[in-house]
PDB file of N, CA and C in Angstrom:
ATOM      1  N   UNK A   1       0.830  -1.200   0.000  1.00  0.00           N
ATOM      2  CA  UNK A   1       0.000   0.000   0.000  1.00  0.00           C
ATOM      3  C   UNK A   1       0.873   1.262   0.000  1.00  0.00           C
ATOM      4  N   UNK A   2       2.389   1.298   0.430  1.00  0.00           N
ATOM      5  CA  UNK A   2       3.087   2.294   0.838  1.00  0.00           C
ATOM      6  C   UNK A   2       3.037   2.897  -0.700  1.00  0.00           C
ATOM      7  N   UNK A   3       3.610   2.101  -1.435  1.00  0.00           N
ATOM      8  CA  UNK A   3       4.069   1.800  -2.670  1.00  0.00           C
ATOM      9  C   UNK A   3       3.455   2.811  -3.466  1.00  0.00           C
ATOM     10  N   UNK A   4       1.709   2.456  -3.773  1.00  0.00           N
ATOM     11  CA  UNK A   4       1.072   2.954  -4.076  1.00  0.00           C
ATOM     12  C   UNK A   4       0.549   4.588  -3.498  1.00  0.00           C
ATOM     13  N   UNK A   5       0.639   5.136  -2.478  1.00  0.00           N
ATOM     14  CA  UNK A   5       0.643   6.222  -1.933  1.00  0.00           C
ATOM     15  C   UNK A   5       1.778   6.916  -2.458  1.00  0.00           C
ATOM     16  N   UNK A   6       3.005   6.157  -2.449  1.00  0.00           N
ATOM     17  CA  UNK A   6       4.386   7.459  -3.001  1.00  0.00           C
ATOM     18  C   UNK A   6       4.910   7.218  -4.047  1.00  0.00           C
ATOM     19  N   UNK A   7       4.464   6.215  -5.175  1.00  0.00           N
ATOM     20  CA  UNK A   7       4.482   6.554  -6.536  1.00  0.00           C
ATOM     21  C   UNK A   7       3.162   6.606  -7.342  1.00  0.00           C
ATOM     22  N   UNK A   8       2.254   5.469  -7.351  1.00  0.00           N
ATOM     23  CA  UNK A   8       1.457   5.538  -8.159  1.00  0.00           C
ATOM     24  C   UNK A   8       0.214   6.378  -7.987  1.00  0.00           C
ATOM     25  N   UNK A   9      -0.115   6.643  -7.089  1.00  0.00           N
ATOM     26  CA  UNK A   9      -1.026   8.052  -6.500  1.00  0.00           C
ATOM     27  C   UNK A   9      -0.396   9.353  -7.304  1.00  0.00           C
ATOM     28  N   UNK A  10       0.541   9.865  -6.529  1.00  0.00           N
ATOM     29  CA  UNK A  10       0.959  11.209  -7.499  1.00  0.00           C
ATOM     30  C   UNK A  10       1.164  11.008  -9.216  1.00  0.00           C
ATOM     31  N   UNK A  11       1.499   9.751  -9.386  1.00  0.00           N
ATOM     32  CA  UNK A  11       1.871   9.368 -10.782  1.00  0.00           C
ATOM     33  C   UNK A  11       0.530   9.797 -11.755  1.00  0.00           C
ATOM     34  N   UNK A  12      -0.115   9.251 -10.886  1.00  0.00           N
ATOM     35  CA  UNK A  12      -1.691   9.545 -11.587  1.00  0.00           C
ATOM     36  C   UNK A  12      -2.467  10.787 -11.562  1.00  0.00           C
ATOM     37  N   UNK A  13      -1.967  11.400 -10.110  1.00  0.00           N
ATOM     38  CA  UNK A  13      -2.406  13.070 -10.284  1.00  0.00           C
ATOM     39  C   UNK A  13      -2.032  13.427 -11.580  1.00  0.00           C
ATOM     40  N   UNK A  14      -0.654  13.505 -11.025  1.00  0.00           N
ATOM     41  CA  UNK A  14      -0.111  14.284 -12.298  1.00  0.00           C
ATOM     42  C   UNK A  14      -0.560  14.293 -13.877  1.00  0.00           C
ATOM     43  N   UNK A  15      -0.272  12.770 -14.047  1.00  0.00           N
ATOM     44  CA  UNK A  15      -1.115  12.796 -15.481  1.00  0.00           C
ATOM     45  C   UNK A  15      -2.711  13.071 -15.739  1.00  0.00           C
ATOM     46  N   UNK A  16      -3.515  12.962 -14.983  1.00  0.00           N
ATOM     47  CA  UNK A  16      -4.755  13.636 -14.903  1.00  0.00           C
ATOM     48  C   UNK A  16      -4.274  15.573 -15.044  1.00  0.00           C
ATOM     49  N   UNK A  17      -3.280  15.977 -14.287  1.00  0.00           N
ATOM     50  CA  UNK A  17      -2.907  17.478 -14.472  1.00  0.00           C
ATOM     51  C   UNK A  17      -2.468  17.727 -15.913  1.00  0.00           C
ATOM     52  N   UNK A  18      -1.655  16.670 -16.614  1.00  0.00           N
ATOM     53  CA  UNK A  18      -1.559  17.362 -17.438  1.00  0.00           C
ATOM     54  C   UNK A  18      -2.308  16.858 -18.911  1.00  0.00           C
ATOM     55  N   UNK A  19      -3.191  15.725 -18.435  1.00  0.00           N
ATOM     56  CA  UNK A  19      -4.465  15.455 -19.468  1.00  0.00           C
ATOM     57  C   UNK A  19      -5.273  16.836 -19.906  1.00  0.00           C
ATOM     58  N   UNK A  20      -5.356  17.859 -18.538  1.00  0.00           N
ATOM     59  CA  UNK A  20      -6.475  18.854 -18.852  1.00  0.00           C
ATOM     60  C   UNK A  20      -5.597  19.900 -19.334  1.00  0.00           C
ATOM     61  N   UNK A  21      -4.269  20.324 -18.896  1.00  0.00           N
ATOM     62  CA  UNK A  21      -3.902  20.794 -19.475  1.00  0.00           C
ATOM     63  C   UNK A  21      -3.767  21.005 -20.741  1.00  0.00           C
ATOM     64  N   UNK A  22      -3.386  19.837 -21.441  1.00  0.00           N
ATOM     65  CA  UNK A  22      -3.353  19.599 -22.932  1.00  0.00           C
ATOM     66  C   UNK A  22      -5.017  19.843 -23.366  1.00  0.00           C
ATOM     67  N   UNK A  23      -5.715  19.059 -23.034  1.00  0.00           N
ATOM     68  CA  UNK A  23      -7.324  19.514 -23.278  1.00  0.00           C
ATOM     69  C   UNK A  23      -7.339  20.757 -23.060  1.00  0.00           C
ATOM     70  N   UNK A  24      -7.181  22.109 -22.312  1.00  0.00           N
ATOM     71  CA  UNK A  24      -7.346  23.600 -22.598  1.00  0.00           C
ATOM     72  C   UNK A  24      -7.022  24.337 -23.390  1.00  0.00           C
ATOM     73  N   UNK A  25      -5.588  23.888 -23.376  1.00  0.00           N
ATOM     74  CA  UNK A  25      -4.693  24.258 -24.228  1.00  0.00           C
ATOM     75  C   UNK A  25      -4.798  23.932 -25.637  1.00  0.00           C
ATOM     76  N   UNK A  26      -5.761  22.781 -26.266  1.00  0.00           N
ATOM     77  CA  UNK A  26      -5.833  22.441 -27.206  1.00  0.00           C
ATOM     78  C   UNK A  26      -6.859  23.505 -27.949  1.00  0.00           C
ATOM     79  N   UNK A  27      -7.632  24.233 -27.091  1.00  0.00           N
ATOM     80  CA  UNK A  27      -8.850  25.394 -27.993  1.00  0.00           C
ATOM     81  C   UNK A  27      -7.688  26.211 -28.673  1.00  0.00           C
ATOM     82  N   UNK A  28      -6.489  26.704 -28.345  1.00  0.00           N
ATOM     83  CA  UNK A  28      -5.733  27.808 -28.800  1.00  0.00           C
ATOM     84  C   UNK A  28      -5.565  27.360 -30.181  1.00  0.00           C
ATOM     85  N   UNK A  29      -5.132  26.058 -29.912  1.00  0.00           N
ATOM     86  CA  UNK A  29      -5.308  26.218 -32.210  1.00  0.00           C
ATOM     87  C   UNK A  29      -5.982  25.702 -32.672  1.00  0.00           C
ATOM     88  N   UNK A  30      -7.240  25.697 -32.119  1.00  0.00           N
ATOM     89  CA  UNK A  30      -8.532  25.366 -32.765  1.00  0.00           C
ATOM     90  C   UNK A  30      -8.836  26.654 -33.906  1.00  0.00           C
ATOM     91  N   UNK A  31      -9.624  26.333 -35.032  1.00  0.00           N
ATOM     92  CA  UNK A  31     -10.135  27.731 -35.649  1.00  0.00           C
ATOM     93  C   UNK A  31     -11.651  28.271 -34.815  1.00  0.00           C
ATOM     94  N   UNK A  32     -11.361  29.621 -34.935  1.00  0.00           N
ATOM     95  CA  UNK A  32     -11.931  30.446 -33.828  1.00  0.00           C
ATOM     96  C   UNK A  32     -13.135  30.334 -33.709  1.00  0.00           C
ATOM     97  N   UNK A  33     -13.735  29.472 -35.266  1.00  0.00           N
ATOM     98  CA  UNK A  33     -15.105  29.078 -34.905  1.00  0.00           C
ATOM     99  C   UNK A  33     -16.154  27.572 -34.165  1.00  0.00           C
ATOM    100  N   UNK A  34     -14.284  26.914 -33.718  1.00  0.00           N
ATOM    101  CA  UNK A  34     -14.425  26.031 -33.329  1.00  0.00           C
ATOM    102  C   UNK A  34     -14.154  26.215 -31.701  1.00  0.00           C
ATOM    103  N   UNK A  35     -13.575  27.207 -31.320  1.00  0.00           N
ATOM    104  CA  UNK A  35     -13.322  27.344 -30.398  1.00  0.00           C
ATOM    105  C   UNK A  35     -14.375  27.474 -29.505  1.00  0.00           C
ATOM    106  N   UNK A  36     -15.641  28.221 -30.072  1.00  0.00           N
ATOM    107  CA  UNK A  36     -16.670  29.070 -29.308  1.00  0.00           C
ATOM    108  C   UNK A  36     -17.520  28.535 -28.610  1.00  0.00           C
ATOM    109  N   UNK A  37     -18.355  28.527 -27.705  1.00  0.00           N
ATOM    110  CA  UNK A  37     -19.065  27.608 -27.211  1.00  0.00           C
ATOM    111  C   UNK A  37     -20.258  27.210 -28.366  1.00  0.00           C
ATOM    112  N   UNK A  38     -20.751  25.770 -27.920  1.00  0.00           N
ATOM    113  CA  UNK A  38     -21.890  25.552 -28.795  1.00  0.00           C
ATOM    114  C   UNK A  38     -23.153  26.447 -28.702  1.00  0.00           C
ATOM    115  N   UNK A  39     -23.417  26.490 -29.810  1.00  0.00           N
ATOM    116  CA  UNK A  39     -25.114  27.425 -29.752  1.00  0.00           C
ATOM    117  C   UNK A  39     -26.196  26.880 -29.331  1.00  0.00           C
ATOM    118  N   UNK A  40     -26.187  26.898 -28.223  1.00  0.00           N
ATOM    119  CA  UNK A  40     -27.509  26.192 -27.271  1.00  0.00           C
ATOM    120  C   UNK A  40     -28.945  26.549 -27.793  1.00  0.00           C
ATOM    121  N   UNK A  41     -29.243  27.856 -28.290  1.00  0.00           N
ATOM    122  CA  UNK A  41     -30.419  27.694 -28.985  1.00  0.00           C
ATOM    123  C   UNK A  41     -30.476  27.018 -30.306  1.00  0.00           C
ATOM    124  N   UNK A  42     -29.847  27.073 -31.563  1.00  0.00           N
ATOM    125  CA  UNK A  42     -30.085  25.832 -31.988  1.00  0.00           C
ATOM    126  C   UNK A  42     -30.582  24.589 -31.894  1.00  0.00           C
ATOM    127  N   UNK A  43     -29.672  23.998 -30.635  1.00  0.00           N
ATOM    128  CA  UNK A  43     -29.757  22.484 -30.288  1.00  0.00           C
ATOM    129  C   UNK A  43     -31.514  22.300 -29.655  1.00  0.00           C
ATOM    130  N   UNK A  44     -31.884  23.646 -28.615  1.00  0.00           N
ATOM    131  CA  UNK A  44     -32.970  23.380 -28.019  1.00  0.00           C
ATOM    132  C   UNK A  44     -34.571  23.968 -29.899  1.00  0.00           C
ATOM    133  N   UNK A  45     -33.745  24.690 -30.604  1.00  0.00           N
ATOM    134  CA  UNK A  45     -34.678  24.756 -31.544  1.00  0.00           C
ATOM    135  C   UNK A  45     -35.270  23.710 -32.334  1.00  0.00           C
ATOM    136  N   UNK A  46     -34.220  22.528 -32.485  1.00  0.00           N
ATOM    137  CA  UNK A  46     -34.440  21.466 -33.157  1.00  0.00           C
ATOM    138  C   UNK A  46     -34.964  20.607 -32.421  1.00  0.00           C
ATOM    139  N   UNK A  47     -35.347  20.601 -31.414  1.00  0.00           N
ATOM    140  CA  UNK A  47     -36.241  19.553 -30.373  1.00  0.00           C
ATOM    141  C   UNK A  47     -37.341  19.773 -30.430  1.00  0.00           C
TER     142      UNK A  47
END
């Protein structure tokens, strides 16, 4: 159990930290019309 507390615990933070990182970071070179949030009225117009 030690084991797991002082490597594979932080091991896994970390890569969860820098999963989202890369996921945020990935809108910057998105094209700008991809970047934007979705158009929620649309989606609720077509229902």
């Amino acid at each position: 159990m030690a084991i797991f507390r002082q490597y594979i615990a932080p091991l896994l933070v970390v890569l969860v930290f820098i999963v989202a990182l890369v996921a945020v970071s990935a809108r910057i070179f998105l094209p700008s019309d991809m970047a934007a949030p979705a158009p929620i009225g649309l989606i609720i117009h077509n229902l």
